[in-house]
Protein backbone atom coordinates (compact mmCIF):
# COMPACT_ATOMS: atom_id res chain seq x y z
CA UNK A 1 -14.11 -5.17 -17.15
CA UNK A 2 -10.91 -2.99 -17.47
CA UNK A 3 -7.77 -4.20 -15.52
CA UNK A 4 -7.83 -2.00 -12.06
CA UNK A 5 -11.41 -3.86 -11.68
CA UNK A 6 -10.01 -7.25 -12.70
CA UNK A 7 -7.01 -7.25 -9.92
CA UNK A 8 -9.22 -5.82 -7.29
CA UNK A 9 -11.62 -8.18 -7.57
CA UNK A 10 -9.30 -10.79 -7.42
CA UNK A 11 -7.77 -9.63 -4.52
CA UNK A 12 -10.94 -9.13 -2.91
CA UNK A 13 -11.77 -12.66 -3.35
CA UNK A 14 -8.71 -14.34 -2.90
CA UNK A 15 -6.21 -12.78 -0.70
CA UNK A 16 -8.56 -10.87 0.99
CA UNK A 17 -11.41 -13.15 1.44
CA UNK A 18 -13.79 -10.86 0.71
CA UNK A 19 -17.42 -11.12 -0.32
CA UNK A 20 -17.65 -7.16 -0.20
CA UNK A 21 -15.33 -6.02 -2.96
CA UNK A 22 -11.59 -4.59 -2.77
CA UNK A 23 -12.42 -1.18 0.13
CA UNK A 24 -9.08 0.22 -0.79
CA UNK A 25 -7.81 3.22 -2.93
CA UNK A 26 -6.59 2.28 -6.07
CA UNK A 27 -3.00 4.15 -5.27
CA UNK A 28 -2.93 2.20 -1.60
CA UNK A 29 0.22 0.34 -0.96
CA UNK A 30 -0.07 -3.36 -0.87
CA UNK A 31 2.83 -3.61 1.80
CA UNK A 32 2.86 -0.79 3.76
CA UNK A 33 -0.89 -0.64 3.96
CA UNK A 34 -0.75 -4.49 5.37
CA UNK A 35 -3.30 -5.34 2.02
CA UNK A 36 -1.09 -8.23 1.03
CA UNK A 37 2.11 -9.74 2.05
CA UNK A 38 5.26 -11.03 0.70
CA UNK A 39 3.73 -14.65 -0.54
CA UNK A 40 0.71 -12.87 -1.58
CA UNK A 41 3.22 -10.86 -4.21
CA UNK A 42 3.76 -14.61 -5.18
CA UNK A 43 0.08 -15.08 -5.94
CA UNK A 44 -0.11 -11.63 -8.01
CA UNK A 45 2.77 -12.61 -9.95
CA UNK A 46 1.00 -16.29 -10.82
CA UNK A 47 -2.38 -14.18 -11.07
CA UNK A 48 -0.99 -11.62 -13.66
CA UNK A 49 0.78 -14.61 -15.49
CA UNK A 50 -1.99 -16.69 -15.77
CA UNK A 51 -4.87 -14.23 -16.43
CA UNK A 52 -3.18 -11.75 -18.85
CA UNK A 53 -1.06 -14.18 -20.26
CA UNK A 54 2.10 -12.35 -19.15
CA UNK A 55 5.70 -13.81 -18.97
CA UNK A 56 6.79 -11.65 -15.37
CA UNK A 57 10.39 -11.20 -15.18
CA UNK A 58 11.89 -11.96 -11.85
CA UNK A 59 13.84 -8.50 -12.08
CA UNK A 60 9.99 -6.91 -12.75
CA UNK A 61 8.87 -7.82 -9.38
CA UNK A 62 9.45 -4.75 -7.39
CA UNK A 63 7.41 -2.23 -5.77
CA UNK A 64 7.10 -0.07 -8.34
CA UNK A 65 4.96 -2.70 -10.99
CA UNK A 66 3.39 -4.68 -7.87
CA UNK A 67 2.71 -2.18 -4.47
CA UNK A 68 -0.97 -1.45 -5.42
CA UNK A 69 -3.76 -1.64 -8.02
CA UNK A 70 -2.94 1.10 -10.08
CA UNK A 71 0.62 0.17 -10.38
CA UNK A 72 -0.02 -3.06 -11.51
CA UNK A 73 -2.46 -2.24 -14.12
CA UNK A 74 0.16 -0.34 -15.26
CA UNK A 75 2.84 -3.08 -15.88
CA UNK A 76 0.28 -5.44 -17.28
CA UNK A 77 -0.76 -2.28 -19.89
CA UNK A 78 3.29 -1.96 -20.20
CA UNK A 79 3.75 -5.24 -20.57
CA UNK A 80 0.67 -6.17 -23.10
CA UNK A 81 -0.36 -2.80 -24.73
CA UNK A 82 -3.72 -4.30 -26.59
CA UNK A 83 -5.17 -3.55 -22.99
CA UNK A 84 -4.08 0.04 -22.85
C-alpha cells in the first residue's frame, strides 16, 4: 500500500467515518474543502507519528506538509526517504 492510499484510508475511516473510501482528489484541500478541521490536523499529526514512525516538528505543521493527501505523502517521503 503506498502512502497517498495509507492516509486516505485513514481518513476515510476515521475522520470521515466512512465505509466508502476517501471520494476526494488527492490535491483537495483539507481546510478549505471542509475535509477535516483544525483538531482533525491534531489527529494527522498523531496518525503520521504513530504509523510512519515520524518525530513531527511543531514548526512542520503548516499547510503546506498537512492541507491534503498529496502534500502529506510528501512530508512523510521528506521526512523518511526509505518510502520514496
Amino acid at each position: 500500500m503506498n502512502v497517498e492510499a495509507i492516509i486516505r484510508a485513514y481518513i476515510a475511516e476515521n475522520i470521515l467515518f466512512s465505509g466508502n473510501g476517501y471520494p476526494y482528489r488527492d490535491d483537495a484541500s483539507f481546510l478549505d474543502g471542509g475535509i477535516i478541521d483544525s483538531a482533525n490536523v491534531m489527529e494527522l499529526v498523531m496518525f503520521v507519528e504513530e504509523k510512519f514512525g515520524l518525530s513531527v516538528e511543531d514548526t512542520d505543521i503548516v499547510p503546506d506538509n498537512f492541507d491534503s493527501v498529496r502534500l502529506l505523502a510528501a512530508y512523510v517521503r521528506r521526512k523518511q526517504p526509505i518510502l520514496a
